[in-house]
N, C-alpha and C. Protein backbone atom coordinates (compact mmCIF):
# COMPACT_ATOMS: atom_id res chain seq x y z
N UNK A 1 0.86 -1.18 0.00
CA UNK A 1 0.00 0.00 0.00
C UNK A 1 0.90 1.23 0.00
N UNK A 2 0.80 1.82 -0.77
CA UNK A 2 1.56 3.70 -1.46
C UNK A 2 0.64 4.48 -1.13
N UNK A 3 1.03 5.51 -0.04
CA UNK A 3 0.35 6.63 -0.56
C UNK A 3 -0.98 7.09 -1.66
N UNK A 4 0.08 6.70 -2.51
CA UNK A 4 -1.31 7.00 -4.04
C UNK A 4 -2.19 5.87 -3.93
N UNK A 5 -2.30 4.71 -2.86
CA UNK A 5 -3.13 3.39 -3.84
C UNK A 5 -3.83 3.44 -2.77
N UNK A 6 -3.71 4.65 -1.12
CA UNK A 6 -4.28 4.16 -0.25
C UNK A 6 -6.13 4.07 -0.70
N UNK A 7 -6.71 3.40 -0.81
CA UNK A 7 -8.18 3.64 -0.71
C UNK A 7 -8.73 3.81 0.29
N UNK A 8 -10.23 4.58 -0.18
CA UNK A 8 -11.42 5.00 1.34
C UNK A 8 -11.69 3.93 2.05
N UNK A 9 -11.15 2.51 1.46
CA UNK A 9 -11.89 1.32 2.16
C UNK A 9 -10.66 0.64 2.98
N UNK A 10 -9.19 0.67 2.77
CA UNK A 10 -7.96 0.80 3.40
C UNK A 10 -8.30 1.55 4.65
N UNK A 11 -8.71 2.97 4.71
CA UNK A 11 -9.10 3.93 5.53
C UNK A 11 -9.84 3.34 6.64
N UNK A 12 -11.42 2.99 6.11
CA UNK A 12 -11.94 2.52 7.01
C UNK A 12 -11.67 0.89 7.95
N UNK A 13 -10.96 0.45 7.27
CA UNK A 13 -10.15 -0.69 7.74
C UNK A 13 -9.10 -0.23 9.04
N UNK A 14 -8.28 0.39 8.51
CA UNK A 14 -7.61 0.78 9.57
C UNK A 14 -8.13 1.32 10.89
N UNK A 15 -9.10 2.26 10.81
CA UNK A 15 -10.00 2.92 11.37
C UNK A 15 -10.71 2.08 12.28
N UNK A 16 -11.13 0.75 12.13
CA UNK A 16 -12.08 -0.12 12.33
C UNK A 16 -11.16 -0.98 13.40
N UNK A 17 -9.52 -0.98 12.74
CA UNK A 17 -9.00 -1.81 14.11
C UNK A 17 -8.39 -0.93 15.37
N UNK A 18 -8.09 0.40 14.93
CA UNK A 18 -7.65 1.00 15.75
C UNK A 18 -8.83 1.36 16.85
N UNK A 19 -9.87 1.31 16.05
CA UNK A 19 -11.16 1.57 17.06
C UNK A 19 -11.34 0.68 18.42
N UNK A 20 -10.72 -0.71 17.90
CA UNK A 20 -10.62 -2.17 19.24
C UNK A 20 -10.13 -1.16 20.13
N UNK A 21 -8.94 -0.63 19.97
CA UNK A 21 -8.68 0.16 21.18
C UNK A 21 -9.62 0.77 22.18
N UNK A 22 -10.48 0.99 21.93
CA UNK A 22 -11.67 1.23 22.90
C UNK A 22 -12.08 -0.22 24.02
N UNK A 23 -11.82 -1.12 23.38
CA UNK A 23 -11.86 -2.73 24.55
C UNK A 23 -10.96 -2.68 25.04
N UNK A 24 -9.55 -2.42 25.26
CA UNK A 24 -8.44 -2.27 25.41
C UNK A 24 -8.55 -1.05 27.34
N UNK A 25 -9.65 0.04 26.76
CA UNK A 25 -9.92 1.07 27.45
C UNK A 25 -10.57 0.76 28.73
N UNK A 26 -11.66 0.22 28.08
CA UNK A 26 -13.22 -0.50 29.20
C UNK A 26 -11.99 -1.06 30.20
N UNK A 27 -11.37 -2.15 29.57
CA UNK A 27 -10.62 -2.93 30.48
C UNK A 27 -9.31 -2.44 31.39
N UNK A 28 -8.60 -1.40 30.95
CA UNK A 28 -8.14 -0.85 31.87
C UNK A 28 -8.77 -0.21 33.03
N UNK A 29 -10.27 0.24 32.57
CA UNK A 29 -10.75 1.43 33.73
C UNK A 29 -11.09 0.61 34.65
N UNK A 30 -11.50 -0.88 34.12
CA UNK A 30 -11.64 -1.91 35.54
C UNK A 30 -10.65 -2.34 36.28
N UNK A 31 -9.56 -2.29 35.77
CA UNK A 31 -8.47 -2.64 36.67
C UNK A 31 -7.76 -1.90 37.38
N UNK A 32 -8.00 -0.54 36.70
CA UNK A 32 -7.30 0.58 37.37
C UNK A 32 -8.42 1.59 38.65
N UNK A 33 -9.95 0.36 38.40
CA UNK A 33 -10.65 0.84 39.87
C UNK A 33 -10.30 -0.19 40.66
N UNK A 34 -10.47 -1.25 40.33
CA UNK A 34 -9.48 -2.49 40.96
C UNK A 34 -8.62 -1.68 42.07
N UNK A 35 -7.60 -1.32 41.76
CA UNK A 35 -6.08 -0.68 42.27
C UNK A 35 -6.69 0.39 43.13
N UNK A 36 -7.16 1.44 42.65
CA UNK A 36 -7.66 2.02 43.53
C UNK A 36 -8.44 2.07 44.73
N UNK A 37 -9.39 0.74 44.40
CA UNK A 37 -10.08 0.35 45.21
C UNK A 37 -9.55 -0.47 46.64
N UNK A 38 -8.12 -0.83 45.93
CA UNK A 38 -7.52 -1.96 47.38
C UNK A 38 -7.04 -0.60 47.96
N UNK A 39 -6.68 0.31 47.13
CA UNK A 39 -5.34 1.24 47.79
C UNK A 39 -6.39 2.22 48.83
N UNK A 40 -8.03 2.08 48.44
CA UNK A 40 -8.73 3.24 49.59
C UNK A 40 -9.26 2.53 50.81
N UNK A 41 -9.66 0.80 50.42
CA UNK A 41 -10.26 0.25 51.02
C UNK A 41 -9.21 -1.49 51.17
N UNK A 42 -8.47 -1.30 51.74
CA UNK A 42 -7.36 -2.22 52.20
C UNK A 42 -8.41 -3.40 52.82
N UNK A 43 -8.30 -4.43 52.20
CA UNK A 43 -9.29 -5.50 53.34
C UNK A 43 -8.35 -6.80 53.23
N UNK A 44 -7.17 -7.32 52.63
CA UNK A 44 -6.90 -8.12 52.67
C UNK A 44 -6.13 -8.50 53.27
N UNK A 45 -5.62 -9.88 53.92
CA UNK A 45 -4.40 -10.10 55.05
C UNK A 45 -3.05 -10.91 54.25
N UNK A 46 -2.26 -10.95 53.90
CA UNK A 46 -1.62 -9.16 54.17
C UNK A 46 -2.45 -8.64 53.25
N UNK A 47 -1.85 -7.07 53.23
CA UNK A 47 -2.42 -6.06 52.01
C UNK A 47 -1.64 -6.50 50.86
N UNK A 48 -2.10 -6.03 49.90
CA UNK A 48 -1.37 -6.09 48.29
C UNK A 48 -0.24 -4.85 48.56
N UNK A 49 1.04 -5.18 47.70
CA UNK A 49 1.83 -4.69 47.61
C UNK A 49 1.42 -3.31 47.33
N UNK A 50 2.19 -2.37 47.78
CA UNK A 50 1.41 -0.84 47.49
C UNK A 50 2.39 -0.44 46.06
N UNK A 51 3.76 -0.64 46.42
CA UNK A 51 4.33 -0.81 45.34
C UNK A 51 3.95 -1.27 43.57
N UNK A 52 3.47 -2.36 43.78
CA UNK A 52 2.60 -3.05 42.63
C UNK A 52 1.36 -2.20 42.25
N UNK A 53 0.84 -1.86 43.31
CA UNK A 53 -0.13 -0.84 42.78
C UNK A 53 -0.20 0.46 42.63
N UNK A 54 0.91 0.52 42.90
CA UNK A 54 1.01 2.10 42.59
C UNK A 54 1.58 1.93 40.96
N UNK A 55 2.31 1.02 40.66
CA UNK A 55 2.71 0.60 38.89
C UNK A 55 1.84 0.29 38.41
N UNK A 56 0.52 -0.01 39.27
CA UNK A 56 -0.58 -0.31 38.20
C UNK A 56 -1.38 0.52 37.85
N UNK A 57 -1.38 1.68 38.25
CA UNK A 57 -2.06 2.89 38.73
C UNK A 57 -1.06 3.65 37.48
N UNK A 58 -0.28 3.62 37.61
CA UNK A 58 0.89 4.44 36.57
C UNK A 58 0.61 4.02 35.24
N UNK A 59 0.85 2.84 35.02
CA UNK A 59 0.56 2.27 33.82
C UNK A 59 -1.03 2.58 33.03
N UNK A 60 -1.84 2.06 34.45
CA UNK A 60 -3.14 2.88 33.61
C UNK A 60 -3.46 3.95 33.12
N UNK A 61 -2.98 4.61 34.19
CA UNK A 61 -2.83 6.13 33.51
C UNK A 61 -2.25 6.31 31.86
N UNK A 62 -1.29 5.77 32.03
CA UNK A 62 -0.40 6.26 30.32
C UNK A 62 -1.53 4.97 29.45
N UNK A 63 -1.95 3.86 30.07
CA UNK A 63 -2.85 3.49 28.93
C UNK A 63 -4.22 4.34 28.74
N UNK A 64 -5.09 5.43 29.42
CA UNK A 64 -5.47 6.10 29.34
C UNK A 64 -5.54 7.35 28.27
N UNK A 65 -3.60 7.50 28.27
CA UNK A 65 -3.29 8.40 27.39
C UNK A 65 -3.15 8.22 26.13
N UNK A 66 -2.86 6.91 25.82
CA UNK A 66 -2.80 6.19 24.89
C UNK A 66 -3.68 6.23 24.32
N UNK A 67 -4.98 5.38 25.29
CA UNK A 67 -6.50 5.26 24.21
C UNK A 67 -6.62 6.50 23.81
N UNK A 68 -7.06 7.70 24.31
CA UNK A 68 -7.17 8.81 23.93
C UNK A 68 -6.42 8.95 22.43
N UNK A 69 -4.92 9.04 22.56
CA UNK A 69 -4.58 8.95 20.99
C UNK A 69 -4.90 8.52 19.64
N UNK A 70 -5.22 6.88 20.52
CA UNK A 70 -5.42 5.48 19.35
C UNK A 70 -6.81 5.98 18.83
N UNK A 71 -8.00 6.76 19.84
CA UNK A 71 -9.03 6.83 19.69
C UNK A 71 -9.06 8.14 18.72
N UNK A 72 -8.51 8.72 18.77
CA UNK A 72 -8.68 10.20 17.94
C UNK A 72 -7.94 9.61 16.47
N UNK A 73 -7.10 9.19 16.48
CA UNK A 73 -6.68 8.30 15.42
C UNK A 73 -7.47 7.63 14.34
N UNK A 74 -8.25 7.50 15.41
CA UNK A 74 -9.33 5.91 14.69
C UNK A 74 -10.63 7.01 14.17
N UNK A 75 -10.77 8.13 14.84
CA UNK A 75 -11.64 8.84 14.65
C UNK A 75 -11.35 9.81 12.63
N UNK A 76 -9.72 10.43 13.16
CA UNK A 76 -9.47 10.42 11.61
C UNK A 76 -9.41 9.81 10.87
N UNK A 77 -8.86 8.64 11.01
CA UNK A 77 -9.13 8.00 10.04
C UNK A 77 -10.18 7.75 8.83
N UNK A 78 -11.51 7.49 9.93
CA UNK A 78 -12.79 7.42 9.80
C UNK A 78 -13.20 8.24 8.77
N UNK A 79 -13.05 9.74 9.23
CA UNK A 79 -13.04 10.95 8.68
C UNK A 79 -13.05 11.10 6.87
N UNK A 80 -11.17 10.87 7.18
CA UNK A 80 -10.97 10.54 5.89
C UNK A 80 -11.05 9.46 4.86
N UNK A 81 -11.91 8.76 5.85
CA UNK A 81 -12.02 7.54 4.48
C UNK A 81 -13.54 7.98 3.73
N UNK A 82 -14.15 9.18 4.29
CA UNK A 82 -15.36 9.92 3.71
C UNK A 82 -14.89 10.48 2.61
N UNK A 83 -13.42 10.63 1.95
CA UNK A 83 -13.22 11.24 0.69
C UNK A 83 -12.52 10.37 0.01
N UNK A 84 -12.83 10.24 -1.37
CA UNK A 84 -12.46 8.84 -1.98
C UNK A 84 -11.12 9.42 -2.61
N UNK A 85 -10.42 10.74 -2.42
CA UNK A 85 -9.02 10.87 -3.21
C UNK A 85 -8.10 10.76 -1.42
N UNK A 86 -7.45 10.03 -1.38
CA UNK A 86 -6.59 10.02 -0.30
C UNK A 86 -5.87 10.53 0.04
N UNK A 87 -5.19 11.22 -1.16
CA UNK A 87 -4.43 12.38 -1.31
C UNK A 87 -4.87 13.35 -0.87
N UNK A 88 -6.06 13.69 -1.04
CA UNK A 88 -6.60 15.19 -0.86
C UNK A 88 -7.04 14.86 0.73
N UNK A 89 -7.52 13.57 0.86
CA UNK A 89 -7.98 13.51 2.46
C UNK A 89 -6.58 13.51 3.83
N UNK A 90 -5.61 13.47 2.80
CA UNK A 90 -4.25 13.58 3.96
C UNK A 90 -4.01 15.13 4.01
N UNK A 91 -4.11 15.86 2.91
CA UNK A 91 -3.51 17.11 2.42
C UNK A 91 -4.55 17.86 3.93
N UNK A 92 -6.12 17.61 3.33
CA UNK A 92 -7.13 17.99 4.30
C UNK A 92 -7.02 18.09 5.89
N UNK A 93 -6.63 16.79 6.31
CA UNK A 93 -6.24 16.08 7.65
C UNK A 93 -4.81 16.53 8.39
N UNK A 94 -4.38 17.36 7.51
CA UNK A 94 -2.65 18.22 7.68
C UNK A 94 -3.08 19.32 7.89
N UNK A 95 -4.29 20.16 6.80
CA UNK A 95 -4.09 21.32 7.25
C UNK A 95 -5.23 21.44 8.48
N UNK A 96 -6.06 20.54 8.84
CA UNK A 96 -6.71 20.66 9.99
C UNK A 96 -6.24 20.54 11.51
N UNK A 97 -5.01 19.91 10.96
CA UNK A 97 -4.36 19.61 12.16
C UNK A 97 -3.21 20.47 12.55
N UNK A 98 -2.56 20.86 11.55
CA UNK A 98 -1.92 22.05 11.70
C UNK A 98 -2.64 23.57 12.58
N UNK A 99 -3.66 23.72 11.92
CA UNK A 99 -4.88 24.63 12.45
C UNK A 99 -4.85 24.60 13.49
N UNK A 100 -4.98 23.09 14.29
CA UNK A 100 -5.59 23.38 15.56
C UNK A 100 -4.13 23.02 16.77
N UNK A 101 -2.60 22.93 15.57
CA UNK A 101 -1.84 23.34 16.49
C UNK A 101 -1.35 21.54 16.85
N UNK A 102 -2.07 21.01 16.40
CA UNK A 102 -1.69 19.01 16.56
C UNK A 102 -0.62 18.73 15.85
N UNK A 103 -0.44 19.01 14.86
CA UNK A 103 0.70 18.94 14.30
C UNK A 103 1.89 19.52 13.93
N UNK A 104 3.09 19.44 14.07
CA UNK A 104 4.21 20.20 13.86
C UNK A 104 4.17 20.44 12.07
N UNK A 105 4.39 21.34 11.72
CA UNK A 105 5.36 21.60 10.73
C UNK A 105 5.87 20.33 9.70
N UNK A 106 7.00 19.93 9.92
CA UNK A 106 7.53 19.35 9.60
C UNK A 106 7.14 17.74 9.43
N UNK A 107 6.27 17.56 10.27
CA UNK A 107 5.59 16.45 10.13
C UNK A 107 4.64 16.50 8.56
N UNK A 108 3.96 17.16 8.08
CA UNK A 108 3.06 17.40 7.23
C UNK A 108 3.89 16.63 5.92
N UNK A 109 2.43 15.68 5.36
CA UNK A 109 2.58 15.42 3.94
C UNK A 109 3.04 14.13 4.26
N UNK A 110 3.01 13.48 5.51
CA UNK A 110 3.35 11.93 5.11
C UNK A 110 1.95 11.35 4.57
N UNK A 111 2.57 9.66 4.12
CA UNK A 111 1.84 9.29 3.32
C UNK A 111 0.58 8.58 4.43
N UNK A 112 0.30 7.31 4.05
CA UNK A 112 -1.07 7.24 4.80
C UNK A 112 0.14 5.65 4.72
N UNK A 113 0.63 5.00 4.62
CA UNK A 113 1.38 3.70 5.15
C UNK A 113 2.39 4.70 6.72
N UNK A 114 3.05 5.84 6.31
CA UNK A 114 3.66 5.84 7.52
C UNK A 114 2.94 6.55 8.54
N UNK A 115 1.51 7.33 8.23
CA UNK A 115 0.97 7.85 9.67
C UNK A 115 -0.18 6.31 10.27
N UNK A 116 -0.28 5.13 9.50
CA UNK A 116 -0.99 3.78 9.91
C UNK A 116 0.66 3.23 10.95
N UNK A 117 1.43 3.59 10.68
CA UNK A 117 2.67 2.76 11.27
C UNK A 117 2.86 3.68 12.60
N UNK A 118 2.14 5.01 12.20
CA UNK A 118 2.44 5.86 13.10
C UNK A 118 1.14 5.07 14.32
N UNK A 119 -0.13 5.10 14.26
CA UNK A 119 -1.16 5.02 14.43
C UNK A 119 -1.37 3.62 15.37
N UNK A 120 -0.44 2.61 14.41
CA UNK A 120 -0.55 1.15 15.03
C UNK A 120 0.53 1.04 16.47
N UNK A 121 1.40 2.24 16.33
CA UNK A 121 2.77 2.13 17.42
C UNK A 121 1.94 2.38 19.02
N UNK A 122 1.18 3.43 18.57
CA UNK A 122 0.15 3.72 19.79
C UNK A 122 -0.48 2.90 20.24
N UNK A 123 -1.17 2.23 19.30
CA UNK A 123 -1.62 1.23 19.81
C UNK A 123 -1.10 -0.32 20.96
N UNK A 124 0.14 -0.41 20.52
CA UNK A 124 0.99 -1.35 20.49
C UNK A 124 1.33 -0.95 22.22
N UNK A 125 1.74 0.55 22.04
CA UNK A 125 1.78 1.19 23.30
C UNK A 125 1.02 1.16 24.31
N UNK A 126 -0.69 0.86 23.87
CA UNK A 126 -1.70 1.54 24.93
C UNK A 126 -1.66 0.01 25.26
N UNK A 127 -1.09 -1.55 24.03
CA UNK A 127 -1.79 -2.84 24.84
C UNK A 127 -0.53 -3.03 25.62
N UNK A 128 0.44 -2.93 25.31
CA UNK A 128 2.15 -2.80 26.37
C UNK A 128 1.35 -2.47 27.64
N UNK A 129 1.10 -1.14 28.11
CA UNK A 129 0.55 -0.46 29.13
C UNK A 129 -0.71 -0.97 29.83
N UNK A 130 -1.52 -1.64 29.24
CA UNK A 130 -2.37 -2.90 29.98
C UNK A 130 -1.61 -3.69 30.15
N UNK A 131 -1.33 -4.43 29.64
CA UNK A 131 -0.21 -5.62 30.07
C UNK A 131 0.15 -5.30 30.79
N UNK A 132 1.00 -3.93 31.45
CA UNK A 132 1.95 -4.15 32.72
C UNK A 132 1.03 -3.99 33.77
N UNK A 133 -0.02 -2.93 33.95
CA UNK A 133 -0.97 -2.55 34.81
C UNK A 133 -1.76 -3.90 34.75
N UNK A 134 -2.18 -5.20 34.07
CA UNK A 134 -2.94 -6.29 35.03
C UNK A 134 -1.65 -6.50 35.30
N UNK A 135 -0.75 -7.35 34.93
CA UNK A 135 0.42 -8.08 35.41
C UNK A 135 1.12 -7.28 37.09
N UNK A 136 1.01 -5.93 37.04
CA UNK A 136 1.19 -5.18 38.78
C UNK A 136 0.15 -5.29 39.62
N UNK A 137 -1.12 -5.83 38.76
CA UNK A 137 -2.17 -6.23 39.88
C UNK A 137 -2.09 -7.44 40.29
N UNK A 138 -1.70 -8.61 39.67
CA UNK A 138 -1.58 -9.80 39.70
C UNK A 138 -0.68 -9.95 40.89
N UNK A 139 0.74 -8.90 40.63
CA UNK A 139 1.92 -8.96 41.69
C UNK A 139 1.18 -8.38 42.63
N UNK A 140 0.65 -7.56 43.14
CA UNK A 140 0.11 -6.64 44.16
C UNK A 140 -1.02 -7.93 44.52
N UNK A 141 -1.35 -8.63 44.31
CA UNK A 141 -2.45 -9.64 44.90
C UNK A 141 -1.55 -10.91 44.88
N UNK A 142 -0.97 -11.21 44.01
CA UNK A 142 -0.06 -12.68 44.78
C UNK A 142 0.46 -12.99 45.63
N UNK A 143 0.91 -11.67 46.18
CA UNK A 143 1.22 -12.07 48.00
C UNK A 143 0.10 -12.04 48.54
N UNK A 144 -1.25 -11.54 48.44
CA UNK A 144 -2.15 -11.98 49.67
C UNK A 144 -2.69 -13.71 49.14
N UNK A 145 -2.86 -13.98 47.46
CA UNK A 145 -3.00 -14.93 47.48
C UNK A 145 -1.94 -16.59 48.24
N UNK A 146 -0.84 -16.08 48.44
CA UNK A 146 0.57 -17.18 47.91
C UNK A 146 -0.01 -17.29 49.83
């Protein structure tokens, strides 16, 4: 896929997986009330590591920040797969974003393979960042389980 060959239906494809990122979301906000919840209301003997949950608490957070990205992502995408020249829907999607100050300069005019590579890294990022936040809950509860 080039630049020139991206199609509106490429678009909405991409669009469509970056959107999963929203399951990705649901499931952090449960784990990251999880964490919060031992850290306000301590009931277990011993307690969960505070340590562990305070990394799980961290991690959610930046997966938080993440979805937010992946999600606005998935949202342009969307956008532009409403115009069937791709070209003109990147050109469009540059100067809107420029406008509102989202984009640098110098960034402007990539193609639509390297802002999807751009797009999928976030992603990659926001499931990294679940992963560690259950895996610090798991540690933060295996000592009361063990």
């Amino acid at each position: 896929m080039t630049g020139s060959t991206t199609t509106s239906f490429d678009l909405r494809a991409m669009a469509a997986l970056l959107a999963q990122g929203r399951q990705l979301r649901a499931l952090s906000w449960l784990l990251l009330a999880a964490a919060l919840l031992a850290l306000v209301v301590p009931t277990a003997s011993p307690p969960p590591s505070p340590v562990a949950l305070a990394l799980s608490l961290v991690a959610g957070l930046l997966q938080c920040y993440y979805a937010l990205r992946v999600d606005f992502d998935a949202r342009l995408f969307q956008a532009a797969s409403e115009d069937e020249d791709s070209v003109r829907a990147a050109q469009r999607l540059d100067a809107s974003l420029l406008a509102l100050g989202l984009l640098k300069p110098g960034r402007a005019g990539r193609d639509w393979p390297a802002r999807w590579r751009g797009a999928r890294g976030l992603m990659v990022r926001q499931a990294v960042s679940l992963s560690v936040q259950a895996a610090a809950l798991v540690w933060a509860y295996g000592r009361v389980w063990a």
